[in-house]
PDB file of N, CA and C in Angstrom:
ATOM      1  N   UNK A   1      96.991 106.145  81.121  1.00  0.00           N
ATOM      2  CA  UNK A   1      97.884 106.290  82.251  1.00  0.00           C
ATOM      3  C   UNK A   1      97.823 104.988  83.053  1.00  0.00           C
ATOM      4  N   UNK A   2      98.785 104.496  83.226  1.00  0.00           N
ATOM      5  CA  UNK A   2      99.262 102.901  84.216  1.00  0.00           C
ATOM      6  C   UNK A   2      98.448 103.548  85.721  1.00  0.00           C
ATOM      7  N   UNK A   3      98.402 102.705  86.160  1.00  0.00           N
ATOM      8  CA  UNK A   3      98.065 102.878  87.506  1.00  0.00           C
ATOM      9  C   UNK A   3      98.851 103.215  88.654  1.00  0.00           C
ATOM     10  N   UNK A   4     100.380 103.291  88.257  1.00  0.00           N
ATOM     11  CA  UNK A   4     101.429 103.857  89.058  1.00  0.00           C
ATOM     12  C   UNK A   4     101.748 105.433  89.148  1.00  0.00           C
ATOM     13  N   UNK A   5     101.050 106.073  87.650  1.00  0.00           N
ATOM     14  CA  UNK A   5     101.353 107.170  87.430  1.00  0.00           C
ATOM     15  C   UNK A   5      99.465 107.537  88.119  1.00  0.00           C
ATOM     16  N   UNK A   6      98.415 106.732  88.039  1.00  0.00           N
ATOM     17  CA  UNK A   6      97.112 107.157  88.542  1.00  0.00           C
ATOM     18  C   UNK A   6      97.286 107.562  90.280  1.00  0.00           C
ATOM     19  N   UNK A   7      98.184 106.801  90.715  1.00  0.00           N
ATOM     20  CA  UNK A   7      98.116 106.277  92.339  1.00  0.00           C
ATOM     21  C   UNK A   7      99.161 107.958  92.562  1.00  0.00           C
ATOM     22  N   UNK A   8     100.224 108.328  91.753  1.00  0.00           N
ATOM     23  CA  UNK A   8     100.868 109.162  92.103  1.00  0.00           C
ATOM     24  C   UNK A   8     100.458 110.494  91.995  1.00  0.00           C
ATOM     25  N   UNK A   9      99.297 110.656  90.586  1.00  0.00           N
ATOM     26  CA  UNK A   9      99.088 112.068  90.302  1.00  0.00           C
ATOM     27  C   UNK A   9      97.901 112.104  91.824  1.00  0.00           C
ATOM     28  N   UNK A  10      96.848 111.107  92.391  1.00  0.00           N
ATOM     29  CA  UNK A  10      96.107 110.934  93.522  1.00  0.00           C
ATOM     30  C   UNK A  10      96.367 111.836  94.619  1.00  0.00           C
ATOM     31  N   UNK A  11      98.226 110.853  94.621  1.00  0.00           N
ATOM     32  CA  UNK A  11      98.697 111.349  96.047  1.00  0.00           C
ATOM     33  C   UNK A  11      99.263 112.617  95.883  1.00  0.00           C
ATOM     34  N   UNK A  12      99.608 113.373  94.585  1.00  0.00           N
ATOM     35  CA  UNK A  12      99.807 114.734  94.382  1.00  0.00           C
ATOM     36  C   UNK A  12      98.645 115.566  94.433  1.00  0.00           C
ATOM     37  N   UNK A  13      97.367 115.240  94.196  1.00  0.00           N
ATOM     38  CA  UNK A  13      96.540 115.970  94.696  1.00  0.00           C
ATOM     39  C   UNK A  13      95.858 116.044  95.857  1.00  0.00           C
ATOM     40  N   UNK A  14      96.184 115.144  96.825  1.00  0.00           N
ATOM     41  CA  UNK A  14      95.578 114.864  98.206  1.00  0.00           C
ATOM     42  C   UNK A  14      96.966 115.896  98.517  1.00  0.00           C
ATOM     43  N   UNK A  15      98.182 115.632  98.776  1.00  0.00           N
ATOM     44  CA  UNK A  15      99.010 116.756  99.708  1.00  0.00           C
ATOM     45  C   UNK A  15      99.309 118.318  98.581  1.00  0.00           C
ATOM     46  N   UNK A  16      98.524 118.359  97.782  1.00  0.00           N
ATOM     47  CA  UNK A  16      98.375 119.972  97.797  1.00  0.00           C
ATOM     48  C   UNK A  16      97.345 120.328  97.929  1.00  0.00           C
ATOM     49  N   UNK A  17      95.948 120.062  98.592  1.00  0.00           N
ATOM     50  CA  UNK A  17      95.277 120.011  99.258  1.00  0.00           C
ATOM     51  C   UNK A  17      94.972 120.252 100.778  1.00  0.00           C
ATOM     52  N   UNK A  18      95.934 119.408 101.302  1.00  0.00           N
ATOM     53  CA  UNK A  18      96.603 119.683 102.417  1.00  0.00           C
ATOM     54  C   UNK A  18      96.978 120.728 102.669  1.00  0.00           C
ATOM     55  N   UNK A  19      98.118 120.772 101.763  1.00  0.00           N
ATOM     56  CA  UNK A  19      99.186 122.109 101.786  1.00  0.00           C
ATOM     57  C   UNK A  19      97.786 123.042 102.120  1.00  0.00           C
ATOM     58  N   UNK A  20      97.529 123.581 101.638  1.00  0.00           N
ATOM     59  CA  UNK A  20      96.099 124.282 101.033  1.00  0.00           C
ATOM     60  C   UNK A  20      95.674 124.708 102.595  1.00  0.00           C
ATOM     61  N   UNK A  21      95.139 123.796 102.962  1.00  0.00           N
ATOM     62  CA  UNK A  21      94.320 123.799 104.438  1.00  0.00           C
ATOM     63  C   UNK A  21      95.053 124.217 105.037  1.00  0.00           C
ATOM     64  N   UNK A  22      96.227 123.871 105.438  1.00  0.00           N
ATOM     65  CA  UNK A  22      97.174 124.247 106.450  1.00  0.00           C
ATOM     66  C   UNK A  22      97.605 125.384 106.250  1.00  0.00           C
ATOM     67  N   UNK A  23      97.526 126.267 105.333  1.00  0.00           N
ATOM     68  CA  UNK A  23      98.212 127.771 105.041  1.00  0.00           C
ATOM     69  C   UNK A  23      96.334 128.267 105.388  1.00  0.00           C
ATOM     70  N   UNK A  24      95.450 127.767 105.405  1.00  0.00           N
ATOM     71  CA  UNK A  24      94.473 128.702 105.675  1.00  0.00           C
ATOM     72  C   UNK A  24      93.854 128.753 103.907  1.00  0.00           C
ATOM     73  N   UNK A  25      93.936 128.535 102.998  1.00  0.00           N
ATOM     74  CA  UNK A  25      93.167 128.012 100.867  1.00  0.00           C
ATOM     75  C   UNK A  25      92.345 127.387 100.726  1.00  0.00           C
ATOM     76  N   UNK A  26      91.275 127.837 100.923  1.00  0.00           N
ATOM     77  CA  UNK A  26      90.399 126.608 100.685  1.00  0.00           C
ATOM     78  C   UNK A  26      89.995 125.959  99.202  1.00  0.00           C
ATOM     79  N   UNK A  27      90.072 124.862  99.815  1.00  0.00           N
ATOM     80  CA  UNK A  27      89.763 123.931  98.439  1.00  0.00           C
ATOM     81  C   UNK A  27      88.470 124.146  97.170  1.00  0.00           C
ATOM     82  N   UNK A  28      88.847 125.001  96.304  1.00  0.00           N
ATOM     83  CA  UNK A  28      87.971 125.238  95.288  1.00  0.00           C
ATOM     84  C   UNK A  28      87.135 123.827  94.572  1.00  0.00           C
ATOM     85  N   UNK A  29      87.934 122.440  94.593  1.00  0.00           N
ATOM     86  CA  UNK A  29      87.430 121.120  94.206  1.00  0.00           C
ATOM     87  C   UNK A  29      86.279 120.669  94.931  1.00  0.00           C
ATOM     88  N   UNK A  30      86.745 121.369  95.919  1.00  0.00           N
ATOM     89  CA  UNK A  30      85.841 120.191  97.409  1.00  0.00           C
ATOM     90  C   UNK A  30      84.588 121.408  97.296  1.00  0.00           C
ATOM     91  N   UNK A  31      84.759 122.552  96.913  1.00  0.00           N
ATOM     92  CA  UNK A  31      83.344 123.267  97.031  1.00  0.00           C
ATOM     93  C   UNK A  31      82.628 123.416  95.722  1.00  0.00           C
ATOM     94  N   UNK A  32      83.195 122.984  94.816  1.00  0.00           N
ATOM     95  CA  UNK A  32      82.430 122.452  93.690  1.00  0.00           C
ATOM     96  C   UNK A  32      81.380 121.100  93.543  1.00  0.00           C
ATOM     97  N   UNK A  33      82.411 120.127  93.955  1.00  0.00           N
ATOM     98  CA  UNK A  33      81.336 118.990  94.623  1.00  0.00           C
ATOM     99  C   UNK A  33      80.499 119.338  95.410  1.00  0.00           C
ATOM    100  N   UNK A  34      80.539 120.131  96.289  1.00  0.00           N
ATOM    101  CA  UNK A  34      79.429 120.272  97.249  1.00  0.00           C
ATOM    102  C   UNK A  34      78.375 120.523  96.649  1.00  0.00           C
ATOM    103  N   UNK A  35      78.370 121.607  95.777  1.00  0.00           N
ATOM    104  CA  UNK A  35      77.584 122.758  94.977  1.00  0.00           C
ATOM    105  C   UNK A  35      76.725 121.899  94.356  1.00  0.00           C
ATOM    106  N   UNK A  36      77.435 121.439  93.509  1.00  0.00           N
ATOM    107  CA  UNK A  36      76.965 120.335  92.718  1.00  0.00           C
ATOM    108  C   UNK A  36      75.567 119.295  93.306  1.00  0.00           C
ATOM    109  N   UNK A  37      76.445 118.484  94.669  1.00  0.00           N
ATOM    110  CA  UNK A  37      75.523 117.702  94.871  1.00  0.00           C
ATOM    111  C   UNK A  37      74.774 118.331  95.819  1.00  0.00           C
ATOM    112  N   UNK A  38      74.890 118.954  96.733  1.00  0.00           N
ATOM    113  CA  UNK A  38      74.127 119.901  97.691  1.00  0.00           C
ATOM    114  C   UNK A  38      72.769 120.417  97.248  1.00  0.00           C
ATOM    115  N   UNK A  39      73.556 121.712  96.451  1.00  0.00           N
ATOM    116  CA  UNK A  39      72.501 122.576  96.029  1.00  0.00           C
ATOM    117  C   UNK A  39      72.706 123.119  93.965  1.00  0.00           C
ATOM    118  N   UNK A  40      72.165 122.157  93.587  1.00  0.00           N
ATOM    119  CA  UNK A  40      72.487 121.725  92.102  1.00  0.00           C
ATOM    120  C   UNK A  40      71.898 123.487  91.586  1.00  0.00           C
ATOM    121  N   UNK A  41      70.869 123.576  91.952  1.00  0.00           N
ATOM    122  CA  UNK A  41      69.810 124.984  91.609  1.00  0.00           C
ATOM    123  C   UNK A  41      70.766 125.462  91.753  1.00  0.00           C
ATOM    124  N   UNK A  42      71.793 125.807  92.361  1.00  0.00           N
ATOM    125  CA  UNK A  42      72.270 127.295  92.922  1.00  0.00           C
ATOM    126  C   UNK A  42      73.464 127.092  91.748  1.00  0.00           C
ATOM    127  N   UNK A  43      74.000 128.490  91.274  1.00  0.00           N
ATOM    128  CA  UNK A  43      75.200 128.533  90.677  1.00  0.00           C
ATOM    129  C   UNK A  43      76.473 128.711  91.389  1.00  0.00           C
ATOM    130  N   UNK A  44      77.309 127.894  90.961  1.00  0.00           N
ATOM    131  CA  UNK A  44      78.982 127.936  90.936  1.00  0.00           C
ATOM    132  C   UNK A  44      79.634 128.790  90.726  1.00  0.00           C
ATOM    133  N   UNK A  45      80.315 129.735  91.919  1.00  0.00           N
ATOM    134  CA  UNK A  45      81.284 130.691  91.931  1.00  0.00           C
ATOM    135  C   UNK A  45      82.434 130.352  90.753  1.00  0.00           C
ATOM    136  N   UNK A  46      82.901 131.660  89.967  1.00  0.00           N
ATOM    137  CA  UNK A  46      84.398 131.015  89.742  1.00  0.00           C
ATOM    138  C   UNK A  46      85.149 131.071  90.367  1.00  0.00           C
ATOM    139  N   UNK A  47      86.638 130.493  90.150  1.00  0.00           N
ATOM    140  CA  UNK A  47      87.436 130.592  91.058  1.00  0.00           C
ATOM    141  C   UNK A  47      87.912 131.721  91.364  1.00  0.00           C
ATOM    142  N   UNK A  48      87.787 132.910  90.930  1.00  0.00           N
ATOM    143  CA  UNK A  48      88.220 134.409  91.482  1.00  0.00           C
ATOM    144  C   UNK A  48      87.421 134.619  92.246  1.00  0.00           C
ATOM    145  N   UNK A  49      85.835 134.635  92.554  1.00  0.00           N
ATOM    146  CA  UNK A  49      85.108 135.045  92.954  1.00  0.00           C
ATOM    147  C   UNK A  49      84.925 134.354  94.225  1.00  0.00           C
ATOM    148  N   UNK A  50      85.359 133.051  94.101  1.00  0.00           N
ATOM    149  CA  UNK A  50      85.627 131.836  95.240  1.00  0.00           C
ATOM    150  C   UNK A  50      86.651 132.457  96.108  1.00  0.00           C
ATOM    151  N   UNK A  51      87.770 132.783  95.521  1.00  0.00           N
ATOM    152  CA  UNK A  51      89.049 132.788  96.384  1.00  0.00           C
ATOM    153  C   UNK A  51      88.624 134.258  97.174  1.00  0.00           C
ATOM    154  N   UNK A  52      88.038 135.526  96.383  1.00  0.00           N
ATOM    155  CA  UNK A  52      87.567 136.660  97.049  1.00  0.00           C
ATOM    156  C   UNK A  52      86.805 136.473  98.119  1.00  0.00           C
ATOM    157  N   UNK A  53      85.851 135.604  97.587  1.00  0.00           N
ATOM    158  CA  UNK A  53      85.169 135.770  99.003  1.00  0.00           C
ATOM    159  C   UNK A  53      85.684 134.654 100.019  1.00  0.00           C
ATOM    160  N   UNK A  54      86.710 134.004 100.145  1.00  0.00           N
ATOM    161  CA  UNK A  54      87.155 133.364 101.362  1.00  0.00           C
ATOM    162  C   UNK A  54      87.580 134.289 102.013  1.00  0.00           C
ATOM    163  N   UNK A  55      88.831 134.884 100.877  1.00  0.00           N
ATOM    164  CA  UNK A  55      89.723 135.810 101.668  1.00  0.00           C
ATOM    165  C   UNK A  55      88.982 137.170 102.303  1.00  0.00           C
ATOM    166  N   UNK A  56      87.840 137.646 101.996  1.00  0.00           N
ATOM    167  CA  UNK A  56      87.272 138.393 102.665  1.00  0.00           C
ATOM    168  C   UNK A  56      86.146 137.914 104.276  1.00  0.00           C
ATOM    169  N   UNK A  57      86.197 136.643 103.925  1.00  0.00           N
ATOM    170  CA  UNK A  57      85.488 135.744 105.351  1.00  0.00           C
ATOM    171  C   UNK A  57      86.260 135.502 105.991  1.00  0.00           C
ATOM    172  N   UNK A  58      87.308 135.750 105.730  1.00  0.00           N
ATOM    173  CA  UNK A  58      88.723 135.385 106.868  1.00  0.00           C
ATOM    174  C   UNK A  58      89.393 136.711 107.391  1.00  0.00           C
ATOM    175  N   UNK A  59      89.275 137.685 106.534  1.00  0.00           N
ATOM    176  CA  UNK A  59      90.229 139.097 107.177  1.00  0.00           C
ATOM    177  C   UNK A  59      89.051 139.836 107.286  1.00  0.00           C
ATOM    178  N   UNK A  60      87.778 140.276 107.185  1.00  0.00           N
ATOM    179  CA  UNK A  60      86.522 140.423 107.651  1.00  0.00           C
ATOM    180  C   UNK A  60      86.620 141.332 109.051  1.00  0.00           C
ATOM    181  N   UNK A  61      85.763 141.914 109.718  1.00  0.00           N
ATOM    182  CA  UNK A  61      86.068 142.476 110.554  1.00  0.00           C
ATOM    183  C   UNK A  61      86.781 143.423 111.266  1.00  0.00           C
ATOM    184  N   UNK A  62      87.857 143.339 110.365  1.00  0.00           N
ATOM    185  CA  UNK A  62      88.713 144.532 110.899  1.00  0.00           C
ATOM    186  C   UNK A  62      89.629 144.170 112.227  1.00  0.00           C
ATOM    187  N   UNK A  63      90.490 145.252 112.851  1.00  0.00           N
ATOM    188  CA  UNK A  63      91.603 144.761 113.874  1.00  0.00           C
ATOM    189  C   UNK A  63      92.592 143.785 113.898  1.00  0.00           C
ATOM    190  N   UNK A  64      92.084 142.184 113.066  1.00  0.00           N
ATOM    191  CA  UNK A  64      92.824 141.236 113.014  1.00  0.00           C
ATOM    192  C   UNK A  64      92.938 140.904 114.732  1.00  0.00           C
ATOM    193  N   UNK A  65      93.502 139.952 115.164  1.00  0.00           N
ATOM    194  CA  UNK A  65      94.271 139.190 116.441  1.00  0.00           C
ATOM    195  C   UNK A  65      95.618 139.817 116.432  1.00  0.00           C
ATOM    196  N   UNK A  66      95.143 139.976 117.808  1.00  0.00           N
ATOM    197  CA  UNK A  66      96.426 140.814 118.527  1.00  0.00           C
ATOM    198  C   UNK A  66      96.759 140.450 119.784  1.00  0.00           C
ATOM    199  N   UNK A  67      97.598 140.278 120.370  1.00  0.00           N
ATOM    200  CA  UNK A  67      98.173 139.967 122.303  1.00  0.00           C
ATOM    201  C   UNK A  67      97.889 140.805 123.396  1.00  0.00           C
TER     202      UNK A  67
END
């Protein structure tokens, strides 16, 4: 791959990333690296098990926000 198509697939993965954050998705990439270099001992969620437990750390609690 040329470096025009390297620089573009980059910037396609930095703004769906973004995208990502801004809807509230967290980045399954960025918590793999962590894992990795953080805490190597510990095992790596898959990504079902990743996305479950965000979405349950985020709607958690019950009631939701209300006015």
């Amino acid at each position: 791959m040329d470096a025009r198509w390297q620089w573009l697939a980059r910037g396609w993965r930095q703004a769906v990333r973004t995208a990502r954050l801004m809807i509230g998705v967290p980045d399954y990439d960025t918590y793999v690296e962590h894992m990795r270099r953080h805490h190597p001992e510990r095992e790596v969620m898959s990504y079902a098990r990743f996305f479950d437990e965000r979405l349950q750390a985020r709607y958690r609690g019950g009631g939701g926000r209300c006015c």
